[in-house]
N, C-alpha and C. Protein backbone atom coordinates (compact mmCIF):
# COMPACT_ATOMS: atom_id res chain seq x y z
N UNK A 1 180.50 130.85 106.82
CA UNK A 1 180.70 130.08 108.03
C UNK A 1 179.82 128.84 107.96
N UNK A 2 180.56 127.85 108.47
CA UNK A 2 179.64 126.49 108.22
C UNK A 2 178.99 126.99 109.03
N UNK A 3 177.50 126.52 109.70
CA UNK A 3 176.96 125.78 110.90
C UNK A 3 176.99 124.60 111.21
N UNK A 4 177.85 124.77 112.57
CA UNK A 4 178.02 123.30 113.25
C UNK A 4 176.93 122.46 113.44
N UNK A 5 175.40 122.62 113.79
CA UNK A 5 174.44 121.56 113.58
C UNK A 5 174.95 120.54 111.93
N UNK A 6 175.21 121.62 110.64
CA UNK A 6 175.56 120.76 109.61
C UNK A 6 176.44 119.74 109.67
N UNK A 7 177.74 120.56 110.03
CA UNK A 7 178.68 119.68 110.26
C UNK A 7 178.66 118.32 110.70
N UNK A 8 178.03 118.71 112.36
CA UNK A 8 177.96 117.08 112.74
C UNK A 8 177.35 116.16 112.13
N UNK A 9 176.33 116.56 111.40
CA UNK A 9 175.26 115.45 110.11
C UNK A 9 175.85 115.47 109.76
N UNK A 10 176.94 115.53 108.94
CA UNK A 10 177.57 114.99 107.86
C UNK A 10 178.54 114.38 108.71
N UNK A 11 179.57 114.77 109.93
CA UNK A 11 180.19 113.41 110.52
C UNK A 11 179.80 112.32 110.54
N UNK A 12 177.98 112.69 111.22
CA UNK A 12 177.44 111.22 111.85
C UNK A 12 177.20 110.47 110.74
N UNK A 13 176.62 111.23 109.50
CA UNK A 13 176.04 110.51 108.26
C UNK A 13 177.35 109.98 107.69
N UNK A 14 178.81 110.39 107.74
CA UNK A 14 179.92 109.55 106.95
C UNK A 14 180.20 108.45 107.89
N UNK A 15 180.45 108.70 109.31
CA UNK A 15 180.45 107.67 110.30
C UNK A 15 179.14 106.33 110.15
N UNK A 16 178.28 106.41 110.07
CA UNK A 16 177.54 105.74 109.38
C UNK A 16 177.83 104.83 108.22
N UNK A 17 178.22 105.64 107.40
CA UNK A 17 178.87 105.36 105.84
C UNK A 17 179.55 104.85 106.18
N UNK A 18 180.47 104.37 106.88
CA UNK A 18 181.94 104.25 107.16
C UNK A 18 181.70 102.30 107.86
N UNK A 19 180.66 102.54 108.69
CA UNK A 19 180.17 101.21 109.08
C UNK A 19 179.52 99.96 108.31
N UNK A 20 178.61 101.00 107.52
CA UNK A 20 178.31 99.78 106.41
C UNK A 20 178.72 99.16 105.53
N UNK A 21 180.32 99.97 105.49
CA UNK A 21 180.48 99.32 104.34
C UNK A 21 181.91 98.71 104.73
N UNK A 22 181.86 98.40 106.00
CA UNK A 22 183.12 97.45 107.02
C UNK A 22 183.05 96.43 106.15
N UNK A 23 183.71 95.20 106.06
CA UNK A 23 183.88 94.19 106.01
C UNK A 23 183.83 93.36 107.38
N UNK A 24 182.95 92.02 107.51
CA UNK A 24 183.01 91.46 108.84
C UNK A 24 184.24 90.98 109.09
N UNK A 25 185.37 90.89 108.08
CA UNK A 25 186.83 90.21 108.49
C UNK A 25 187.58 90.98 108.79
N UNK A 26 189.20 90.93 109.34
CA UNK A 26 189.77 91.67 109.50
C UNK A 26 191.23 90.64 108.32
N UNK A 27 192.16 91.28 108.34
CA UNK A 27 193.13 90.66 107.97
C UNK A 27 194.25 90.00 108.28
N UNK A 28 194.96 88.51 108.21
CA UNK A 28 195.71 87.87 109.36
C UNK A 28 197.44 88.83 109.21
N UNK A 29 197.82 89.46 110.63
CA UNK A 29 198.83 90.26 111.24
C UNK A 29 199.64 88.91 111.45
N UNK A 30 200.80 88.52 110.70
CA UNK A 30 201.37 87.66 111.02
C UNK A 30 202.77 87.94 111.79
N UNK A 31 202.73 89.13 112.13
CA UNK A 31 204.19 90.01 113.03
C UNK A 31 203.89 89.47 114.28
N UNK A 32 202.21 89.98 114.68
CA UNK A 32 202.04 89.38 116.15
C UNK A 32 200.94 88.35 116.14
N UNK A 33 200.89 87.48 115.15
CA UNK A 33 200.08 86.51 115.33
C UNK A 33 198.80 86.42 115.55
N UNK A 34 197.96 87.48 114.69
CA UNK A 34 196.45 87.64 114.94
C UNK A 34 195.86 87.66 113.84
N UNK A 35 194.58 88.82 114.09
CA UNK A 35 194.00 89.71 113.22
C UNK A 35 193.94 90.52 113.38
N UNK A 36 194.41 91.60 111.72
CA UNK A 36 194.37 93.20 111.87
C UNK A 36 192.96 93.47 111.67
N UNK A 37 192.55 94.52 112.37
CA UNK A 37 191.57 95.86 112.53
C UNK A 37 192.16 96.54 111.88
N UNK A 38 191.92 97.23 110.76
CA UNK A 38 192.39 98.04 110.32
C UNK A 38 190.92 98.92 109.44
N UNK A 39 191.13 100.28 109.13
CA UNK A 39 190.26 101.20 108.62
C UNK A 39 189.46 100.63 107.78
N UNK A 40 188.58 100.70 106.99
CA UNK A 40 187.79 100.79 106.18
C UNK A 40 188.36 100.92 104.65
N UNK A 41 188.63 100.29 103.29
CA UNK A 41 188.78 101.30 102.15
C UNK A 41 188.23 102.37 101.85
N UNK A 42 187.07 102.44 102.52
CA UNK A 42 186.16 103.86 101.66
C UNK A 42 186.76 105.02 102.49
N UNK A 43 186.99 104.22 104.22
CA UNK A 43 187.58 105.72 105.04
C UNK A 43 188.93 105.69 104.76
N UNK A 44 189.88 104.96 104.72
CA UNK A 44 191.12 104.85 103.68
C UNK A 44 190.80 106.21 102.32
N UNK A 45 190.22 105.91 101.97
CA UNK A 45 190.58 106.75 100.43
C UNK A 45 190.01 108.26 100.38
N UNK A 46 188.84 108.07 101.36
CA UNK A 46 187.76 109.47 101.90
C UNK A 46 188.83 110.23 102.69
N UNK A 47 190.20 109.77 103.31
CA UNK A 47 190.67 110.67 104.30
C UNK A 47 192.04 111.06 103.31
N UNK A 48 192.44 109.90 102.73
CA UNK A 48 193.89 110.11 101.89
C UNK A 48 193.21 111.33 100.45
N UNK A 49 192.28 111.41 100.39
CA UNK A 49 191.96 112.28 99.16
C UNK A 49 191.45 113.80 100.20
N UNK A 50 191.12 113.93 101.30
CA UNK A 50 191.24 115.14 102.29
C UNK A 50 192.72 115.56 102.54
N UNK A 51 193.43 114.53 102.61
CA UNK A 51 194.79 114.88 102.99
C UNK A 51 195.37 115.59 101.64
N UNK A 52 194.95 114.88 100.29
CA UNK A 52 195.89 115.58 99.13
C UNK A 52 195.20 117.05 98.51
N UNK A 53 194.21 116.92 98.86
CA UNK A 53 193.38 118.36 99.01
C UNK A 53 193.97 119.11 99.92
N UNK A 54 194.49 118.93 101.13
CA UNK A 54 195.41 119.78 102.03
C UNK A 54 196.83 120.27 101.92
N UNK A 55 197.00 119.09 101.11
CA UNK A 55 198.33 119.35 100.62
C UNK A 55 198.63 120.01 99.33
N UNK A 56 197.34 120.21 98.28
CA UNK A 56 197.14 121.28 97.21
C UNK A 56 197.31 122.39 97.52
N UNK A 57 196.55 122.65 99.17
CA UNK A 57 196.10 124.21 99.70
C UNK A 57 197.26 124.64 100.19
N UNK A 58 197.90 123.53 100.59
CA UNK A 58 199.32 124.28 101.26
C UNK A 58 200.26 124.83 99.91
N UNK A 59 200.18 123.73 99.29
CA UNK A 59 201.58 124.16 97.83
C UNK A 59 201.18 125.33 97.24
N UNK A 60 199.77 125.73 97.30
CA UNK A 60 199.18 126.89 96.42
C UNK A 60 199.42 128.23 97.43
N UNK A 61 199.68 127.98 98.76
CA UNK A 61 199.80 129.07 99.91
C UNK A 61 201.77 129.18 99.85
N UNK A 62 202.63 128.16 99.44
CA UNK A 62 204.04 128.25 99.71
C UNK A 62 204.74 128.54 98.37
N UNK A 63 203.59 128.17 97.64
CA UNK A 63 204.04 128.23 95.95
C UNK A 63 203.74 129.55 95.08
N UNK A 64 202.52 130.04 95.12
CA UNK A 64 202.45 131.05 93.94
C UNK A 64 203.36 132.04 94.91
N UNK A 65 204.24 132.62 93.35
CA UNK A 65 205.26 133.59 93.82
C UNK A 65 204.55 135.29 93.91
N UNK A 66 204.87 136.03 94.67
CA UNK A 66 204.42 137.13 94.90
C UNK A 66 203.58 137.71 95.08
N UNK A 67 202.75 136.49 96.24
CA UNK A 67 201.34 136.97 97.19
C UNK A 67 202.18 137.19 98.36
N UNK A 68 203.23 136.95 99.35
CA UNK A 68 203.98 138.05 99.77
C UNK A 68 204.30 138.91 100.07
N UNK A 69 204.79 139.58 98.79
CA UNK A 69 205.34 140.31 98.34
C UNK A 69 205.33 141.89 99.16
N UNK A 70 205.98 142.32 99.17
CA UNK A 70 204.95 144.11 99.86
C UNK A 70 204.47 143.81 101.58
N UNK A 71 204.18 142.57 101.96
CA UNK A 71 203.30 142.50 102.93
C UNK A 71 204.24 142.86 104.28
N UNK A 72 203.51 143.12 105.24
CA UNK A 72 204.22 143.19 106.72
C UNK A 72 205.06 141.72 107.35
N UNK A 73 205.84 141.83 107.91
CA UNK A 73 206.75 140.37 108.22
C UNK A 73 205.91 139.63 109.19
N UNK A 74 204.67 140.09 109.91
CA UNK A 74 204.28 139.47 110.60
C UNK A 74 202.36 138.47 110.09
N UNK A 75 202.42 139.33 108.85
CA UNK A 75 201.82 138.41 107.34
C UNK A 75 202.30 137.80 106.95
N UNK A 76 203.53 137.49 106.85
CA UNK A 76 204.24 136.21 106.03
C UNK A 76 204.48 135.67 107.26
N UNK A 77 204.91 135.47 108.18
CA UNK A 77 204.50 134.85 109.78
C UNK A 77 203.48 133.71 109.61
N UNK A 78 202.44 134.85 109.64
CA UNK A 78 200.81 134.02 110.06
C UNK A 78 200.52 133.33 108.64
N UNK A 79 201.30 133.71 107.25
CA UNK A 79 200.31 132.63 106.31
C UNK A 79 201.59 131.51 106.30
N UNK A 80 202.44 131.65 106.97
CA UNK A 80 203.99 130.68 106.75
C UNK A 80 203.34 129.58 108.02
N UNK A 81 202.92 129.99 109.50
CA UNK A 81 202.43 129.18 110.42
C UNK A 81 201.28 128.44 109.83
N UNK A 82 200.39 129.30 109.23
CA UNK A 82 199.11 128.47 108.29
C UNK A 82 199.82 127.49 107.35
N UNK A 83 200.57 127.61 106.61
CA UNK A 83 201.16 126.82 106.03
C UNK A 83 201.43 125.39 106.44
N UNK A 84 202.23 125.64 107.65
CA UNK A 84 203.15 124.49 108.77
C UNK A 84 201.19 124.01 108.86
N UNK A 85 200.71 124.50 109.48
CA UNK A 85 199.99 123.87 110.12
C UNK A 85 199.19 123.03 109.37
N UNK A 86 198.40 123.14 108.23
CA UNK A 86 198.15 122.46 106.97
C UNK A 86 198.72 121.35 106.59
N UNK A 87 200.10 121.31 106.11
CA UNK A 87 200.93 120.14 106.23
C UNK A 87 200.98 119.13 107.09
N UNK A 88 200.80 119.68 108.42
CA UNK A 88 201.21 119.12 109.55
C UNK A 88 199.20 117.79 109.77
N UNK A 89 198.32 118.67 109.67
CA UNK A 89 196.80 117.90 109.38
C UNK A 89 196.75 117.37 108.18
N UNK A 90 197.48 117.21 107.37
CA UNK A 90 197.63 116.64 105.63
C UNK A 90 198.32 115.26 106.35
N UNK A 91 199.43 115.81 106.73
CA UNK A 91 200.40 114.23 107.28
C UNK A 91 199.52 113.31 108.35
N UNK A 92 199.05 113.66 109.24
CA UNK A 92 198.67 113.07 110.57
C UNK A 92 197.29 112.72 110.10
N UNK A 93 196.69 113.25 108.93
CA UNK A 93 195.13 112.51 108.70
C UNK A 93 195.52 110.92 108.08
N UNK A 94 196.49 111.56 106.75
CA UNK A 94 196.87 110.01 106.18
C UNK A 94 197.97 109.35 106.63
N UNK A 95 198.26 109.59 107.81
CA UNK A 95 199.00 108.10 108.98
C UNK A 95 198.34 107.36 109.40
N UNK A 96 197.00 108.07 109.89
CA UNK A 96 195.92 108.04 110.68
C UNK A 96 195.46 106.83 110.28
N UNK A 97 194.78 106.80 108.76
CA UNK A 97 194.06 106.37 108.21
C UNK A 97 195.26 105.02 107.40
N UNK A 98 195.93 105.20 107.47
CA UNK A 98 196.94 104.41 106.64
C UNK A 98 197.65 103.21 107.85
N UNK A 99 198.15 104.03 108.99
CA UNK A 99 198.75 103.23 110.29
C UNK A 99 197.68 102.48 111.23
N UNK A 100 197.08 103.15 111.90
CA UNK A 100 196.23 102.76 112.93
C UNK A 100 195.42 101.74 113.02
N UNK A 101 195.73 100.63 113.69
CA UNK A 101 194.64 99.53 113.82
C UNK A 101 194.64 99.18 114.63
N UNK A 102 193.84 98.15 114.90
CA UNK A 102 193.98 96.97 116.46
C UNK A 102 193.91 95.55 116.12
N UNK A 103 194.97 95.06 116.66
CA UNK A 103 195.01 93.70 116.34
C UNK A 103 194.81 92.30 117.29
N UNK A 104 193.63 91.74 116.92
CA UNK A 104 193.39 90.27 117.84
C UNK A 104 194.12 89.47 118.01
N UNK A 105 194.55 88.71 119.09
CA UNK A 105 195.60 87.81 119.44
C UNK A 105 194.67 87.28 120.67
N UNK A 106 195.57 85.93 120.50
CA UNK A 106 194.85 85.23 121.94
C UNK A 106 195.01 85.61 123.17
N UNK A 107 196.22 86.25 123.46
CA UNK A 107 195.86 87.21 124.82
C UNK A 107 195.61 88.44 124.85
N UNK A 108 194.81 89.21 124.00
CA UNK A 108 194.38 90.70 124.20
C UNK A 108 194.08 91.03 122.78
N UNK A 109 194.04 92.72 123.07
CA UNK A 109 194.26 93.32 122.40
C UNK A 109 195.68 94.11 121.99
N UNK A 110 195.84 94.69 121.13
CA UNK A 110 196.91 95.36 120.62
C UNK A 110 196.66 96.48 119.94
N UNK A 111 196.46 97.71 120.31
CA UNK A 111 196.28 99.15 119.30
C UNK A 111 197.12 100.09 119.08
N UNK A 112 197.57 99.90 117.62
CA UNK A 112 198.86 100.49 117.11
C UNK A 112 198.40 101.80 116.47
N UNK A 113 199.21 102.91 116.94
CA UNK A 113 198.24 104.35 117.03
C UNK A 113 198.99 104.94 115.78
N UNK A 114 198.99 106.27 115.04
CA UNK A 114 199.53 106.47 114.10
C UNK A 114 201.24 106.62 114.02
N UNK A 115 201.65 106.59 115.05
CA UNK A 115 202.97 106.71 115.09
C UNK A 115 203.66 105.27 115.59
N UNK A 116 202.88 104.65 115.26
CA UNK A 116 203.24 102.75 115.69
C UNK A 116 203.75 102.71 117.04
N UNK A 117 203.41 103.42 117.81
CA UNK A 117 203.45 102.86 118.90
C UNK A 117 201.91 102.27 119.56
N UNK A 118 202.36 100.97 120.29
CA UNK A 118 201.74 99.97 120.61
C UNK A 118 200.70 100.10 121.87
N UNK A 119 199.63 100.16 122.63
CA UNK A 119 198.95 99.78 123.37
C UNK A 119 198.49 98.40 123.44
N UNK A 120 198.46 98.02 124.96
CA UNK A 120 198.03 96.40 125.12
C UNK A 120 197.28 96.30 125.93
N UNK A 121 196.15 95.45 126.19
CA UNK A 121 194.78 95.04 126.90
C UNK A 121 194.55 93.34 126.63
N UNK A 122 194.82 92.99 127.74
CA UNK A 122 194.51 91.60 127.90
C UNK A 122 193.15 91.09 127.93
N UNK A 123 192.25 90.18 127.57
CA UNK A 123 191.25 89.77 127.94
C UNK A 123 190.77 90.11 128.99
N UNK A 124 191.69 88.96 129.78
CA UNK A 124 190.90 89.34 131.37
C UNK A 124 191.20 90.66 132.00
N UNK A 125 191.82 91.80 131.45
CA UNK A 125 191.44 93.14 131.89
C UNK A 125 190.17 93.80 131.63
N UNK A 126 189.82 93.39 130.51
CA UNK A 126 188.55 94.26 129.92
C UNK A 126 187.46 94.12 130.93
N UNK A 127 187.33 95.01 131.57
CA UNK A 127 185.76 94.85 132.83
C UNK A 127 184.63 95.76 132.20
N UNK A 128 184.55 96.42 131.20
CA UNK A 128 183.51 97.79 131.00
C UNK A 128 183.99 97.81 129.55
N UNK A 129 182.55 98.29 128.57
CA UNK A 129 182.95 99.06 127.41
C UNK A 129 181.98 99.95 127.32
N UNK A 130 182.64 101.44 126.14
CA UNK A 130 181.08 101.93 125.89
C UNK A 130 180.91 102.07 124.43
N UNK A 131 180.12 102.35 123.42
CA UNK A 131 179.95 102.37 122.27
C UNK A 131 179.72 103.64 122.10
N UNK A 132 180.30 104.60 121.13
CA UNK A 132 179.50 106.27 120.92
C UNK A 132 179.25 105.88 119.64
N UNK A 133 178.33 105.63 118.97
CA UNK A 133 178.18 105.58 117.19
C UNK A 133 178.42 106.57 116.72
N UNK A 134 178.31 107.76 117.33
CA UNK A 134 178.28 109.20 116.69
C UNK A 134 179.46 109.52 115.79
N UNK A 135 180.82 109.08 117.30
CA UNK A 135 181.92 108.97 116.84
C UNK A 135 182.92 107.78 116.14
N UNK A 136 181.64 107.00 116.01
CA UNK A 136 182.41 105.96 115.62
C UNK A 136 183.21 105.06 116.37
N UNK A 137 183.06 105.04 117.97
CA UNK A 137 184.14 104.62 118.53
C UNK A 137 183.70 103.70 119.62
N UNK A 138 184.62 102.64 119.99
CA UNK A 138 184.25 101.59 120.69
C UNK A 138 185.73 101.74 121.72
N UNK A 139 185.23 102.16 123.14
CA UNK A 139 186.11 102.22 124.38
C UNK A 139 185.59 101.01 125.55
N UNK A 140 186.89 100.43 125.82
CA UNK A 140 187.34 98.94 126.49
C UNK A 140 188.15 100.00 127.70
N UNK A 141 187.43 99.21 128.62
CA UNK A 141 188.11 99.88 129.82
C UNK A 141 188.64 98.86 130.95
N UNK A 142 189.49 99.00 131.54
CA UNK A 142 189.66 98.11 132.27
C UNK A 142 189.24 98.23 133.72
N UNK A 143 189.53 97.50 134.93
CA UNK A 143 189.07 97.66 136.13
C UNK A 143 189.83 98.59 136.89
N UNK A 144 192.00 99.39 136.13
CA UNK A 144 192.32 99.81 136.96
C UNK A 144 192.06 101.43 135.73
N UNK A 145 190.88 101.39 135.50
CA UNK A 145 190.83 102.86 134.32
C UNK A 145 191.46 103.05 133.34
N UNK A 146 191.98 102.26 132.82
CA UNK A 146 192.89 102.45 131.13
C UNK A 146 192.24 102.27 130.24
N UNK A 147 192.15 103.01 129.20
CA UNK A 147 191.18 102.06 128.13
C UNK A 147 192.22 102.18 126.66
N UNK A 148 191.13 101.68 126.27
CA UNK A 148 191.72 101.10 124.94
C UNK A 148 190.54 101.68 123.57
N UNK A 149 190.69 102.82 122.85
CA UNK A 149 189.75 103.11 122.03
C UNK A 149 190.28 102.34 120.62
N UNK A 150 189.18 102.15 120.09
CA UNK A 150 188.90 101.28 118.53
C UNK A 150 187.82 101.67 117.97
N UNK A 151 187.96 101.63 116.69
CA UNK A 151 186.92 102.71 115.61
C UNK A 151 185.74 101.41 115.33
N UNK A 152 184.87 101.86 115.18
CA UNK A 152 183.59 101.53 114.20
C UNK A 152 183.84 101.13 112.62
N UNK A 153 184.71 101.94 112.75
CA UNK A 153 184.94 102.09 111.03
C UNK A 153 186.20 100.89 110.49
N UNK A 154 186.56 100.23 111.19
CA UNK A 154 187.61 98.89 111.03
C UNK A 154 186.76 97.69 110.84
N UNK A 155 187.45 97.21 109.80
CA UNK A 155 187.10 96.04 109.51
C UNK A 155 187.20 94.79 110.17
N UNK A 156 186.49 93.65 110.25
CA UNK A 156 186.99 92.85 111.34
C UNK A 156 186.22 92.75 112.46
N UNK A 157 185.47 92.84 112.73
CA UNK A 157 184.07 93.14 114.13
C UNK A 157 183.32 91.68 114.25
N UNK A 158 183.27 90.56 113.10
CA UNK A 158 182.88 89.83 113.49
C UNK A 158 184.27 88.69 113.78
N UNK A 159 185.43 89.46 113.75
CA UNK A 159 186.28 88.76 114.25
C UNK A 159 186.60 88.63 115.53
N UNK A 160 186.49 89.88 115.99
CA UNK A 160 186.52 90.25 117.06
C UNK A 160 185.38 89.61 118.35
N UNK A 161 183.99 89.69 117.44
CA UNK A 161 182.82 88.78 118.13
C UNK A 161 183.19 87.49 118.65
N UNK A 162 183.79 86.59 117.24
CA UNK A 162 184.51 84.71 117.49
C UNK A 162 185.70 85.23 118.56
N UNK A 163 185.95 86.06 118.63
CA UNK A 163 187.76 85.71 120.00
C UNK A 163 186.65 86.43 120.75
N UNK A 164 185.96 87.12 121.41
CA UNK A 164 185.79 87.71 122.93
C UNK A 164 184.08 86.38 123.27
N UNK A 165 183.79 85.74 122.51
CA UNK A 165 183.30 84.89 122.72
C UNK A 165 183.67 83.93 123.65
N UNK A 166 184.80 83.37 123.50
CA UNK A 166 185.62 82.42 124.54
C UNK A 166 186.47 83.44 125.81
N UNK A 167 186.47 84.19 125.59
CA UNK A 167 187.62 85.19 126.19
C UNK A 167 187.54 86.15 126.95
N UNK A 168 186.43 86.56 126.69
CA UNK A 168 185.76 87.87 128.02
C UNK A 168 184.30 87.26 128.74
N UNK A 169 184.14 87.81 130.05
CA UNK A 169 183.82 87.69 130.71
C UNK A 169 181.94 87.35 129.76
N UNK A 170 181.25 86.20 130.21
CA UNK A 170 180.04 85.95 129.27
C UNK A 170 178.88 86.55 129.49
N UNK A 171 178.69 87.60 130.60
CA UNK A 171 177.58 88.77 130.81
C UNK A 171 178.02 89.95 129.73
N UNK A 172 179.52 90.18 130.13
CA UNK A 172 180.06 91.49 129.01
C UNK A 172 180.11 91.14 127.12
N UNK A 173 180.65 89.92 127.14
CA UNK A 173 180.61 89.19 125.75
C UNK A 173 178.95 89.69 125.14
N UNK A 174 178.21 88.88 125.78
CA UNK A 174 176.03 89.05 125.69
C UNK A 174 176.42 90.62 125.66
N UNK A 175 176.56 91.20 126.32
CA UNK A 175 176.41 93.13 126.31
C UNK A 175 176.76 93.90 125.14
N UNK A 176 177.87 93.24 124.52
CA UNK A 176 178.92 93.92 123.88
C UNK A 176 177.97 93.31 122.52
N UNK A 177 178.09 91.72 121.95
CA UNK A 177 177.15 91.33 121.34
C UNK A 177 176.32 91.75 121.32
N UNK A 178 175.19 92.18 121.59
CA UNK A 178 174.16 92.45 121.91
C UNK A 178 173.36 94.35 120.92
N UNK A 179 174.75 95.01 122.22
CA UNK A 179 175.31 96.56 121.57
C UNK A 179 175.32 96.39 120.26
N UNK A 180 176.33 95.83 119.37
CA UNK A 180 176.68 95.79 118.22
C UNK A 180 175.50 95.36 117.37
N UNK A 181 175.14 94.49 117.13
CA UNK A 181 173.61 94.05 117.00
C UNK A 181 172.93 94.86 116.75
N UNK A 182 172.67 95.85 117.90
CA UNK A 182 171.29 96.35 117.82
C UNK A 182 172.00 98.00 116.74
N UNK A 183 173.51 98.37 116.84
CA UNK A 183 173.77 99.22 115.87
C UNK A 183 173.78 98.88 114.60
N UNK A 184 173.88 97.93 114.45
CA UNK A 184 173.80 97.13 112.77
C UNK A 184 172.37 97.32 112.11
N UNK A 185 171.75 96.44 113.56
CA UNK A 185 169.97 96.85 112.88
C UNK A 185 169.33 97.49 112.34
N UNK A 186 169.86 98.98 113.20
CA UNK A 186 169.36 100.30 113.00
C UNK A 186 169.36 100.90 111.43
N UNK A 187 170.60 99.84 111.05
CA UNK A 187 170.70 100.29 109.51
C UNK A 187 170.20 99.46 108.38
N UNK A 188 169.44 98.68 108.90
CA UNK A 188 168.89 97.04 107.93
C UNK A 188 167.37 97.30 108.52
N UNK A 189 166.91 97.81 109.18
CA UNK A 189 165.19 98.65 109.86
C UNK A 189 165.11 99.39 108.39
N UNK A 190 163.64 98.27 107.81
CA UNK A 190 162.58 98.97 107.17
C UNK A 190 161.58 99.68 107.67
N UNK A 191 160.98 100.77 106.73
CA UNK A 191 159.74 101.32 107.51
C UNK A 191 158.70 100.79 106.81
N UNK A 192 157.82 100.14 108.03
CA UNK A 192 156.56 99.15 107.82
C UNK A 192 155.84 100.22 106.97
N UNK A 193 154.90 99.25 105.86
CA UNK A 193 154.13 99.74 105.34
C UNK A 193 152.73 99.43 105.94
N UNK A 194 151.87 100.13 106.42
CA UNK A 194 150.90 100.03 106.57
C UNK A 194 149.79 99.70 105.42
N UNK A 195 148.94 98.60 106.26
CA UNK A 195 148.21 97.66 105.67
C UNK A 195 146.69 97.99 105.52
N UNK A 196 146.42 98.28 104.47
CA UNK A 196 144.98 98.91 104.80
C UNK A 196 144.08 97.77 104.23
């Protein structure tokens, strides 16, 4: 059995991983006239190589012939549902990681989720954000409660800085600036050597 204290260190520590090694650009979306947000390569290839590892475990659970065999019908049930279900977290990790971005445009945002369907957030909606580093995730909320979540782990953040510069409100712009900043730091903080 794992222990979950482990676990989450190693989320927070890949989430981490996942930030430093962003790129400050994003890439120009010329469908809707912006810039894409889109994943990371390292979380790109870290999730598509989890997914083909899932998809080993499944072919090795649907494939070797005559583990089966003999068993009760409601054993081939539960390793046939294990099966489905495997496949089913194999597919939806690398959509995930392959589909999902958010894209800058001069009136909003745009976050295209793994099944390409679209969410939209205008500038002047955005009243509130919050940052979780843990999870990697940056939530835009608006004034009538909708939000709009976007990863840490997308490339493109100092693109995003140049458009909400002119574009959002200039207390929240300073806040949001500010936020980001001081998560970057945290990872460019030497420890002073003391001077004797």
């Amino acid at each position: 059995m794992v222990d979950p204290g482990a676990a989450q260190a190693i989320v927070k520590l890949l989430n981490r991983w996942y930030r430093k090694r962003a790129k400050p650009y994003g890439a120009i979306d010329h469908f809707h006239r912006g810039t894409r947000m889109s994943y990371t390569t390292v979380y790109r290839v870290v999730h598509i190589a989890m997914s083909l590892f899932l998809l080993s475990v499944a072919a090795l659970l649907y494939l070797v012939p005559g583990e089966l065999a003999g068993k009760s019908s409601l054993v081939v049930l539960l390793v046939k549902s294990g099966w489905i279900g495997i496949v089913c977290a194999a597919v939806i990790v690398l959509m995930q990681a392959i589909r999902e971005c958010a894209i800058i445009t001069d009136d909003g945002l745009i976050k295209v989720n793994l099944l390409g369907r679209e969410s939209r957030m205008t500038w002047r909606e955005i009243a509130d954000f919050q940052i979780k580093p843990d999870d990697n995730k940056v939530i835009l909320r608006s004034s009538e409660k909708t939000k709009l979540t976007m990863s840490l782990a997308y490339d493109g953040w100092q693109d995003f800085l140049a458009m909400t510069s002119s574009r959002l409100d200039p207390a929240l712009h300073a806040q949001f600036n500010y936020a980001l900043a001081s998560l970057y730091a945290k990872r460019h903080r030497r420890p002073e050597k003391n001077a004797k």
